[in-house]
Protein backbone atom coordinates (compact mmCIF):
# COMPACT_ATOMS: atom_id res chain seq x y z
CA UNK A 1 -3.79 5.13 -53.62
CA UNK A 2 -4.31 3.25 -50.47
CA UNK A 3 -2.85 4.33 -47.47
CA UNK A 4 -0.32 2.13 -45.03
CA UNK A 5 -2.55 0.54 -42.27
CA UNK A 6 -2.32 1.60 -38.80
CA UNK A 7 -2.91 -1.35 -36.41
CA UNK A 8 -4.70 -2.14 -33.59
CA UNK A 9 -2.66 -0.38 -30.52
CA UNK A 10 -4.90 -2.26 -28.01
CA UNK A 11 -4.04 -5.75 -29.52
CA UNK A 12 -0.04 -5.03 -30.32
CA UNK A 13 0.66 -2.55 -27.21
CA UNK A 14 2.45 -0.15 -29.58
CA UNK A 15 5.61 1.84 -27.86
CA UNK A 16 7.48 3.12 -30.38
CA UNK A 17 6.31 5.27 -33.84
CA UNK A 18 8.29 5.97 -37.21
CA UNK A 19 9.62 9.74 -37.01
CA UNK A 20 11.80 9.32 -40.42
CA UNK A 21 11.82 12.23 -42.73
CA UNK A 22 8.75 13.03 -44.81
CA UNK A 23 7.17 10.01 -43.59
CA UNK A 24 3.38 11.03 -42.86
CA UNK A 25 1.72 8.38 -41.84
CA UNK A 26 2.33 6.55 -38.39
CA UNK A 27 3.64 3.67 -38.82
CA UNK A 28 3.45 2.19 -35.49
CA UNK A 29 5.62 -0.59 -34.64
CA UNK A 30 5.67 -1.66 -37.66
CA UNK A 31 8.92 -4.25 -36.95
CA UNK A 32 7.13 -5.93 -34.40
CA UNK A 33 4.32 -6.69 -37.08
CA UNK A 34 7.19 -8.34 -39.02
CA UNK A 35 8.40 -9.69 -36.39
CA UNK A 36 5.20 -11.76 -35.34
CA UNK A 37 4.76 -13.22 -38.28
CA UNK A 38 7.95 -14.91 -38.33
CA UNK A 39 7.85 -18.58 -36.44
CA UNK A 40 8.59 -19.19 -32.95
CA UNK A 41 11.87 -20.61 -33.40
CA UNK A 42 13.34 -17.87 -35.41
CA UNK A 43 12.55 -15.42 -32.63
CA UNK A 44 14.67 -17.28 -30.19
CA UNK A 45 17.61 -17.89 -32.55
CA UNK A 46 18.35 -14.79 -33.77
CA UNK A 47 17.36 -11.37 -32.45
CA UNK A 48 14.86 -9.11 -33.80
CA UNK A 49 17.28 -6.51 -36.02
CA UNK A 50 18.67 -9.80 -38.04
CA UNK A 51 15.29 -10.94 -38.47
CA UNK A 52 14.28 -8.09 -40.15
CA UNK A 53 17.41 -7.16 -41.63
CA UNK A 54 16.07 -3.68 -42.79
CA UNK A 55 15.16 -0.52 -40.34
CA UNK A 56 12.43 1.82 -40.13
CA UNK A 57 14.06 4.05 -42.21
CA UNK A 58 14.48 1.61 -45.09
CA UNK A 59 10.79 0.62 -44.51
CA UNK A 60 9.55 4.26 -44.71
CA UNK A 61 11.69 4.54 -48.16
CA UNK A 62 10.29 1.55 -49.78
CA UNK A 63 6.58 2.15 -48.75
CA UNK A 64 6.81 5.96 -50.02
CA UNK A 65 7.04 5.35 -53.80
CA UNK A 66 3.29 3.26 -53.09
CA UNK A 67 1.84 6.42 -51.47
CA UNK A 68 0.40 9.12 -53.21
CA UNK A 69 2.55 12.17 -53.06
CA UNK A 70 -0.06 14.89 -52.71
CA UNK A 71 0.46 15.87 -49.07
CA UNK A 72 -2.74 14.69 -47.04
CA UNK A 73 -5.46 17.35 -46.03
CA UNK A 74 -5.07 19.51 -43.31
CA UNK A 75 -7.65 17.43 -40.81
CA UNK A 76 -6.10 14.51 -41.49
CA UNK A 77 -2.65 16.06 -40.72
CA UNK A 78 -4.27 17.13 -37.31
CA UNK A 79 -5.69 14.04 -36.39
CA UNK A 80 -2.55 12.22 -37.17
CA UNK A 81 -0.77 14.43 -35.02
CA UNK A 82 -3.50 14.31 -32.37
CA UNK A 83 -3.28 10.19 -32.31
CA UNK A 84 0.68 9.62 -32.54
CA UNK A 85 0.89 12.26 -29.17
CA UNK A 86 -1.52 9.72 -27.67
CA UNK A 87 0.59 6.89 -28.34
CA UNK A 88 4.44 8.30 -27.74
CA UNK A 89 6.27 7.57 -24.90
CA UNK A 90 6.00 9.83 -21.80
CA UNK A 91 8.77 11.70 -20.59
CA UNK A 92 9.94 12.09 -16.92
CA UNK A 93 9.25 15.35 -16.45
CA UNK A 94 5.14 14.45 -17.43
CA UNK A 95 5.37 11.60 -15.10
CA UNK A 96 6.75 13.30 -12.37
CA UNK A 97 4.40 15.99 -12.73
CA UNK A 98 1.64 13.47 -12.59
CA UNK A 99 2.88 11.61 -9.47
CA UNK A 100 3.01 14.74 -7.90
CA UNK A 101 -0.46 15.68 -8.30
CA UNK A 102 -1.74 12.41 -7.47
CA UNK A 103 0.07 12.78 -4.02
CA UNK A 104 -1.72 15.76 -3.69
CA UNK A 105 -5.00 14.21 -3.71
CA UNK A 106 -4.08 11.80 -0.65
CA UNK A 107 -5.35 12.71 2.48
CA UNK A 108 -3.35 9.86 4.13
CA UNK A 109 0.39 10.71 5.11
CA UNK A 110 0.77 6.83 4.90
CA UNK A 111 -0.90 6.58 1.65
CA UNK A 112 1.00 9.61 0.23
CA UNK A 113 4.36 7.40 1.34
CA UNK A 114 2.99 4.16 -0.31
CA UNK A 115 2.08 5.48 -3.34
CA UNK A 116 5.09 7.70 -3.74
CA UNK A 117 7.44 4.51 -3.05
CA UNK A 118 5.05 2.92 -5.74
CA UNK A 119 5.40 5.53 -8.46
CA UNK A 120 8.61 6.37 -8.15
CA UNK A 121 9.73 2.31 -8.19
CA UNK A 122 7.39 2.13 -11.69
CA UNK A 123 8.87 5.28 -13.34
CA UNK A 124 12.78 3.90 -12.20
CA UNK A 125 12.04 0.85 -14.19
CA UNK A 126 9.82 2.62 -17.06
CA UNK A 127 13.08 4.73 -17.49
CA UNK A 128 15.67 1.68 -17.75
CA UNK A 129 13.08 0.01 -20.40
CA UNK A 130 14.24 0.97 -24.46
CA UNK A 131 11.65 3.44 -24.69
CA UNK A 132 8.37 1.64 -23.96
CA UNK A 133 5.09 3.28 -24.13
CA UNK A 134 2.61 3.89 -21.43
CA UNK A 135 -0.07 1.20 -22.42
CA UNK A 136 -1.63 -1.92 -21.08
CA UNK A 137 0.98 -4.04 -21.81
CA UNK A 138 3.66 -2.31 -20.66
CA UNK A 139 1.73 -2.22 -16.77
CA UNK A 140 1.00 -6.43 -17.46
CA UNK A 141 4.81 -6.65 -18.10
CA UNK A 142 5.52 -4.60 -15.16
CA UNK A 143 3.41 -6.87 -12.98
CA UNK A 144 5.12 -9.58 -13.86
CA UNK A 145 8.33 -8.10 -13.13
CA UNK A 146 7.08 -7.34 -9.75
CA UNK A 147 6.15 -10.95 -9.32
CA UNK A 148 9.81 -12.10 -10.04
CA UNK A 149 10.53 -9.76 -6.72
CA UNK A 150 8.71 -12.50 -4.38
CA UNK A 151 6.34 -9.87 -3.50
CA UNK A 152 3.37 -10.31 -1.51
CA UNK A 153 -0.09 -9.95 -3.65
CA UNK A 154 -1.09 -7.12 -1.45
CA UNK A 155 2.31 -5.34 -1.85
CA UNK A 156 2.10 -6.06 -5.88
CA UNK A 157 -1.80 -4.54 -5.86
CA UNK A 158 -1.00 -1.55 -4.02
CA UNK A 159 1.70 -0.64 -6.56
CA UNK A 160 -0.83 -1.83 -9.55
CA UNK A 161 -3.02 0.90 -7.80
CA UNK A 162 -0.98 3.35 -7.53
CA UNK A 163 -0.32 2.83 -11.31
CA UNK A 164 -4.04 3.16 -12.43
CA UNK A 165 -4.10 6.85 -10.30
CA UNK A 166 -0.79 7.71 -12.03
CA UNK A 167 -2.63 6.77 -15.76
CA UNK A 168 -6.05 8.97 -14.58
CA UNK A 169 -4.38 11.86 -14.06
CA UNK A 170 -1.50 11.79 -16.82
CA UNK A 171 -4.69 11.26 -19.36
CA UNK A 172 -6.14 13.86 -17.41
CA UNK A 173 -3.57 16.38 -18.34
CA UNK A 174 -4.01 15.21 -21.40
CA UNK A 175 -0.53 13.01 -22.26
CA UNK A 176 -2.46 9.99 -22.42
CA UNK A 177 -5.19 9.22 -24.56
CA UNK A 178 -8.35 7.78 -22.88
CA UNK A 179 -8.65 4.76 -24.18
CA UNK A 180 -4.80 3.94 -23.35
CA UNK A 181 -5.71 5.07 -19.74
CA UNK A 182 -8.71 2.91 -19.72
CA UNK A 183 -6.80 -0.48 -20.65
CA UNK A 184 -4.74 0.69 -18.11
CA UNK A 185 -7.61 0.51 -15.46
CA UNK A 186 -8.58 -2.61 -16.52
CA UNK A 187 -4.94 -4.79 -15.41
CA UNK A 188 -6.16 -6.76 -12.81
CA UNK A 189 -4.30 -7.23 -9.66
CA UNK A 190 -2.68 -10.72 -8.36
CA UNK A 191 -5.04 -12.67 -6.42
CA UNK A 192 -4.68 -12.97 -3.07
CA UNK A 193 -4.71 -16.87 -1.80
CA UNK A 194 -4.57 -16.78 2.30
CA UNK A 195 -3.42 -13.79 4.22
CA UNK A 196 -0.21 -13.49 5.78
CA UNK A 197 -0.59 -13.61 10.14
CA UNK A 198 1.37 -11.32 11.83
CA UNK A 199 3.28 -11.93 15.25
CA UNK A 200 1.44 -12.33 18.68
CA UNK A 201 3.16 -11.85 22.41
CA UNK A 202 1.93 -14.14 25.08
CA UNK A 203 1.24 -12.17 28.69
CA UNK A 204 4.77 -13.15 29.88
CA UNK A 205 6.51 -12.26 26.66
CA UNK A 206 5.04 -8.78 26.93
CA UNK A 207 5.78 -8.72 30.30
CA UNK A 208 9.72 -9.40 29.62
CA UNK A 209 9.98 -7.26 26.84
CA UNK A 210 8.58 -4.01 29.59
CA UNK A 211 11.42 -5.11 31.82
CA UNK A 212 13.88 -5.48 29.23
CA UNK A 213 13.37 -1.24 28.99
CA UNK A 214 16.04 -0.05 31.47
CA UNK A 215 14.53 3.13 32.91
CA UNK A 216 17.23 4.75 34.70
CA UNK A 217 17.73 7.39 31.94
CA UNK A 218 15.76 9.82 30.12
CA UNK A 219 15.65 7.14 26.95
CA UNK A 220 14.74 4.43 29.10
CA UNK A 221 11.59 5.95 30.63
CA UNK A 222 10.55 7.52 27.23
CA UNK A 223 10.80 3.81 25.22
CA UNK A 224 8.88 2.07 28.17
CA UNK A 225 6.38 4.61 28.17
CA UNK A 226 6.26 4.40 24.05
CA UNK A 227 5.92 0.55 24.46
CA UNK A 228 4.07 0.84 27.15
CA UNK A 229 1.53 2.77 24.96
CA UNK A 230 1.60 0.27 22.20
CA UNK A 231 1.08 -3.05 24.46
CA UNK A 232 -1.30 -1.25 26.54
CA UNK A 233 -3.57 0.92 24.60
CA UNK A 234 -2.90 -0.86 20.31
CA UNK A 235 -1.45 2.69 19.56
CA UNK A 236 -0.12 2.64 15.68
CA UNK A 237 3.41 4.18 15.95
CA UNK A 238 2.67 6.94 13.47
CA UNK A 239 -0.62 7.77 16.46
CA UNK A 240 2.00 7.74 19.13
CA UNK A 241 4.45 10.24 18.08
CA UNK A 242 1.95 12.69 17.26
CA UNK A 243 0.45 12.05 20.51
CA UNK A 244 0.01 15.62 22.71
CA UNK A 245 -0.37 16.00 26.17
CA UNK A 246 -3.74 17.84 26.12
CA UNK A 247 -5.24 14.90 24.68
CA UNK A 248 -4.21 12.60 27.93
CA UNK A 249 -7.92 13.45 29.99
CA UNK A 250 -9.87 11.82 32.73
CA UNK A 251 -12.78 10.74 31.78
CA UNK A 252 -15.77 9.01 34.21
CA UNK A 253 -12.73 8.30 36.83
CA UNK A 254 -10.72 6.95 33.91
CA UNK A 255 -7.74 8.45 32.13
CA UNK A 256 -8.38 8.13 28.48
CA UNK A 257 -6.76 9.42 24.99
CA UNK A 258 -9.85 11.83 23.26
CA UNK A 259 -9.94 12.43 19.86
CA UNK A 260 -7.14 10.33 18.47
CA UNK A 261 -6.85 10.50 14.66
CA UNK A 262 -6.70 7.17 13.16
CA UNK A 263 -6.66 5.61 9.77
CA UNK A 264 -9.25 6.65 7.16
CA UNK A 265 -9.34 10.40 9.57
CA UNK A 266 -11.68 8.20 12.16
CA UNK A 267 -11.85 9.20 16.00
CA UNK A 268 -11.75 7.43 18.72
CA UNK A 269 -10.98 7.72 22.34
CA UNK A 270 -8.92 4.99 23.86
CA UNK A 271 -8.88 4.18 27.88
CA UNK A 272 -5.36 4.45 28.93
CA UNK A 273 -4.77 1.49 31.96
CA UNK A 274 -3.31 2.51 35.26
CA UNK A 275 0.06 1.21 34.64
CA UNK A 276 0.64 3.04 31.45
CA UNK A 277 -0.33 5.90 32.19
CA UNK A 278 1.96 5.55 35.53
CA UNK A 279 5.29 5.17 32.58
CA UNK A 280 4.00 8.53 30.68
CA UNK A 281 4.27 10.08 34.40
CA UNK A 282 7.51 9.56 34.84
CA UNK A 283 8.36 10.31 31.57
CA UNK A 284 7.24 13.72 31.77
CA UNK A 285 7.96 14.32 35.57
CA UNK A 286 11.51 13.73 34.48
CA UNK A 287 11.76 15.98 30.68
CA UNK A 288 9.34 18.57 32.33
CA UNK A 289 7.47 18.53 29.74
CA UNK A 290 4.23 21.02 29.90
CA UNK A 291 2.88 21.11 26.50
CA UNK A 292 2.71 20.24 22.71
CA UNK A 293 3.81 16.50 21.94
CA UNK A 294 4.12 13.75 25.09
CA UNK A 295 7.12 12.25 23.28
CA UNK A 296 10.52 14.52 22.29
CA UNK A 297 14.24 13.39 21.15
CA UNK A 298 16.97 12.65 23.79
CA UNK A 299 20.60 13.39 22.88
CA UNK A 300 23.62 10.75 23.53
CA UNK A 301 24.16 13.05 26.90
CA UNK A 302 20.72 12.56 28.07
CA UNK A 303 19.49 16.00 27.42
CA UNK A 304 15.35 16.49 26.15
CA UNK A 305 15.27 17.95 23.19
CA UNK A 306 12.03 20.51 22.05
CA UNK A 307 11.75 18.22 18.75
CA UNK A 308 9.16 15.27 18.52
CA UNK A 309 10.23 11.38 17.70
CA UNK A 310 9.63 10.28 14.47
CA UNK A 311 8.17 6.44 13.82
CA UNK A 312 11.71 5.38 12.88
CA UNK A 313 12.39 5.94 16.81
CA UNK A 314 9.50 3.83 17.94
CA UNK A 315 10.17 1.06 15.16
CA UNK A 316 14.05 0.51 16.36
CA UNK A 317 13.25 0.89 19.93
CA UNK A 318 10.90 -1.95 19.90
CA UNK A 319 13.36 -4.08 17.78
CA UNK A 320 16.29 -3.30 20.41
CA UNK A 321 14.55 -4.53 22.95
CA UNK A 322 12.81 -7.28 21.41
CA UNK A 323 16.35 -8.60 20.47
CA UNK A 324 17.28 -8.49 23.97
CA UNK A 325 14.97 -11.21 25.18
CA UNK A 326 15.54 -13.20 22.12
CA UNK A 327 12.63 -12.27 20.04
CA UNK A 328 13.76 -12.03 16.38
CA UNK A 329 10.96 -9.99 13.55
CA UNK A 330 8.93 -7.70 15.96
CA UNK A 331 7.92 -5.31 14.64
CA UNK A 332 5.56 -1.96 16.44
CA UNK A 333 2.11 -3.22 14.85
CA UNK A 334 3.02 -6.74 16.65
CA UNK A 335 2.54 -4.90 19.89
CA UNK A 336 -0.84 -3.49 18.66
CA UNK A 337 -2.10 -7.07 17.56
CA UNK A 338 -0.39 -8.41 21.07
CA UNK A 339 -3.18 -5.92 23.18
CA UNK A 340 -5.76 -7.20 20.77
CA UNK A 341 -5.34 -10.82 21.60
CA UNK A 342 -4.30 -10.06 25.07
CA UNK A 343 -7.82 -8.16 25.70
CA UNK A 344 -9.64 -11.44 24.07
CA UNK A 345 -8.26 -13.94 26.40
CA UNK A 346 -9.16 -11.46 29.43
CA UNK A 347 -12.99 -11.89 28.20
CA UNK A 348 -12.57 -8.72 26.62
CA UNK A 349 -15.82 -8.26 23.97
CA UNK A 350 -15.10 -8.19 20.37
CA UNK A 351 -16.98 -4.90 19.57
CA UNK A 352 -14.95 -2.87 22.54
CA UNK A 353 -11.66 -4.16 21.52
CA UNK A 354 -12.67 -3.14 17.63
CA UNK A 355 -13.39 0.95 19.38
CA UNK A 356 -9.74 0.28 20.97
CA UNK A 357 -8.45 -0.07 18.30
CA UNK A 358 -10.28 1.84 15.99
CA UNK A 359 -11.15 -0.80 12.92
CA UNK A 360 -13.77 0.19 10.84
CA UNK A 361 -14.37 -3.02 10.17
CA UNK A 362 -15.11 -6.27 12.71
CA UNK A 363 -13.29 -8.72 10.67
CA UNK A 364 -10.15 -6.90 10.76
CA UNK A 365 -10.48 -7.26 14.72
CA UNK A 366 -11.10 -11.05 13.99
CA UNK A 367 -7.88 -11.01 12.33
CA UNK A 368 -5.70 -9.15 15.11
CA UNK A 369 -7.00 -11.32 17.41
CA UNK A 370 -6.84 -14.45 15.51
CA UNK A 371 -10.34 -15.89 16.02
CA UNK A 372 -11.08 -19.31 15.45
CA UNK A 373 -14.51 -21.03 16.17
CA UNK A 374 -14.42 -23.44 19.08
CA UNK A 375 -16.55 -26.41 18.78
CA UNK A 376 -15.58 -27.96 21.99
CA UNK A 377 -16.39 -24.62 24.13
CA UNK A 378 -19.06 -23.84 21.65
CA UNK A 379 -20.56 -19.85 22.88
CA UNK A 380 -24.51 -21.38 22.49
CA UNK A 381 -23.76 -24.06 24.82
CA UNK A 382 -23.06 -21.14 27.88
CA UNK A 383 -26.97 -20.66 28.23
CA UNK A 384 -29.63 -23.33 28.91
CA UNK A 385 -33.13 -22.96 28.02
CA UNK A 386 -35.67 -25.57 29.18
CA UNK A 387 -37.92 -27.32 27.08
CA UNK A 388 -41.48 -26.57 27.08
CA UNK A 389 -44.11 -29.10 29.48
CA UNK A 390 -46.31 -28.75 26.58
CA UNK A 391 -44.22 -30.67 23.75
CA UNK A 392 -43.72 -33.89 26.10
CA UNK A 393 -47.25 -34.23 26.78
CA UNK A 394 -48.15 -34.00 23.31
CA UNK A 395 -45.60 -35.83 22.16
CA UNK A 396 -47.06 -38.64 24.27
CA UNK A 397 -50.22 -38.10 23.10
CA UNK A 398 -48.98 -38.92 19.44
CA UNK A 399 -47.20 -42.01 20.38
């Protein structure tokens, strides 16, 4: 007797399987079969159940009597079994397992943060979804929901990422089937056209958001010193609150910050200018602080505190004061793009400013900075070099 066919689960994206009683053989999404084959118009009239107008149940019944009912062999029991775990729907508990292990595997606290935001977003929505199936289709549909958000392509690729992790290591543990886990791979992200530019301070902007800091209290010289840090030095705000006071040295007559961790675990050692480092003094001449982190809490009655800040400190510090002098969206990394730019227009060289800030890479200096090429004040027009005696008198010759 021929058996019921089994489609393609690449093609249809199958999510849900028959589980009726003594049914054997998987039939996988077998209403949604039906229901493609019925014309466009139908599909929008009347919903899927009326359509039909029988269940799986029913379906199982009337395909039984055309099976043969000599139970199948053993291997072919096991393989059934083997396939329809492949393609059932995960439960929390495996998906929560997985996103914990591939948090594990970050080095980056600010990766571990993106992709946990990611995962658990993706697994809130996989939840609220009638019982969908991990597959390729399911993470196209769920790019397309995150498209309806007004997200930015690099926001929507990071989550896509995060997503292609999560499927490696849940077919890793062997929930997922490999080739399920490989479609999933293969969703491409949204392509990026332009890149968003951040926010830039001009000299006297900077300048009025230092004074805006009033620094007649413990709070006051802490957040000048913390902006001071950013606007002087391009700190990021998660490298200033782990900032220690061993690491402020001086360095060939220069006070400098050795062996700051930055993104991707790179060091770097950043020159710390005279004025900056004057706010740290009187920062710490006034907590008496000796050791351990530059940067500590301050109660509502002015009082030091042993614990550090966290970046949630430096992030509504700089939007207080920013607010103050009428500067609406500033955000910390504004302040480290602000010290880029500011170092450019001082003749600062492109390669120092990318060790100041630590970029791996020279373009993403470009971009802080917001280079453009100048044809008026071209850079091969600031050296002369005289033509040779030799081509006018042959060129003479010739004519």
């Amino acid at each position: 007797m021929a058996r019921f066919p089994i489609p393609d689960l690449g093609e249809i994206g199958a999510q849900t399987m028959c589980v009726a009683k003594g049914c054997r053989d998987a039939h996988i999404i077998v209403d949604n079969i039906l229901y493609r084959q019925r014309p466009l118009v139908l599909r929008a009239q009347q919903p899927r159940s009326r359509i039909l107008g029988i269940s799986r149940c029913d379906l199982c019944t009337r395909n039984m009597g055309k099976r043969s009912k000599e139970p199948p062999p053993m291997s072919s029991q096991k393989q059934l079994c083997k396939s329809a775990s492949c393609f059932a729907s995960l439960t929390v508990p495996e998906l929560e397992q997985s996103k914990t292990t591939v948090l594990n595997m970050l080095a980056s606290a600010h990766s571990r943060r993106s992709y946990k935001h990611a995962i658990e977003k993706f697994i809130a929505w996989y939840c609220s979804e009638p019982r969908l199936g991990f597959n390729r289709s399911v993470v196209v549909r769920y790019r397309s929901f995150l498209e309806g958000l007004s997200l930015s392509a690099a926001t929507i690729n990071l989550h896509l990422s995060a997503i292609r992790r999560l499927a490696d290591e849940t077919a890793e543990s062997g929930w997922l089937s490999a080739e399920l886990a490989i479609g999933i791979r293969g969703v491409k992200g949204v392509k990026r056209l332009g890149r968003r530019i951040g926010n830039w301070l001009t000299a006297d902007q900077a300048q009025e958001l230092l004074n805006a800091v009033s620094q007649g209290t413990p709070r006051g010289r802490r957040d000048a010193a913390v902006i001071g840090l950013l606007l002087g030095c391009g700190l990021r705000r998660s490298e200033t609150v782990k900032l220690r006071l061993d690491q402020l040295q001086l360095r060939e007559s220069h006070w400098v910050i050795v062996d700051m961790v930055g993104k991707g675990g790179r060091l770097r050692r950043i020159p710390v200018p005279a004025w900056c480092k004057g706010l740290i003094d009187a920062w710490i001449r006034d907590t008496g602080v000796t050791e351990g982190k530059v940067f500590r809490r301050v109660s509502k009655n002015g009082t030091r505190q042993d614990e550090g800040v966290t970046t949630d400190v430096v992030w509504y510090a700089v939007k207080r004061y920013a607010k103050r002098i009428g500067i609406e969206h500033l955000a910390p990394h504004d302040l480290r793009r602000t010290c880029a730019r500011l170092c450019h227009e001082a003749g600062g060289e492109l390669e120092q400013i990318q060790f100041l800030l630590g970029h791996a890479s020279v373009q993403t200096t470009e971009r802080y900075i917001g280079c453009r090429q100048s044809l008026r004040e071209a850079v091969n027009d600031r050296f002369r070099i005289s033509p040779s005696n030799k081509l006018h008198t042959k060129s003479r010759i010739v004519a």
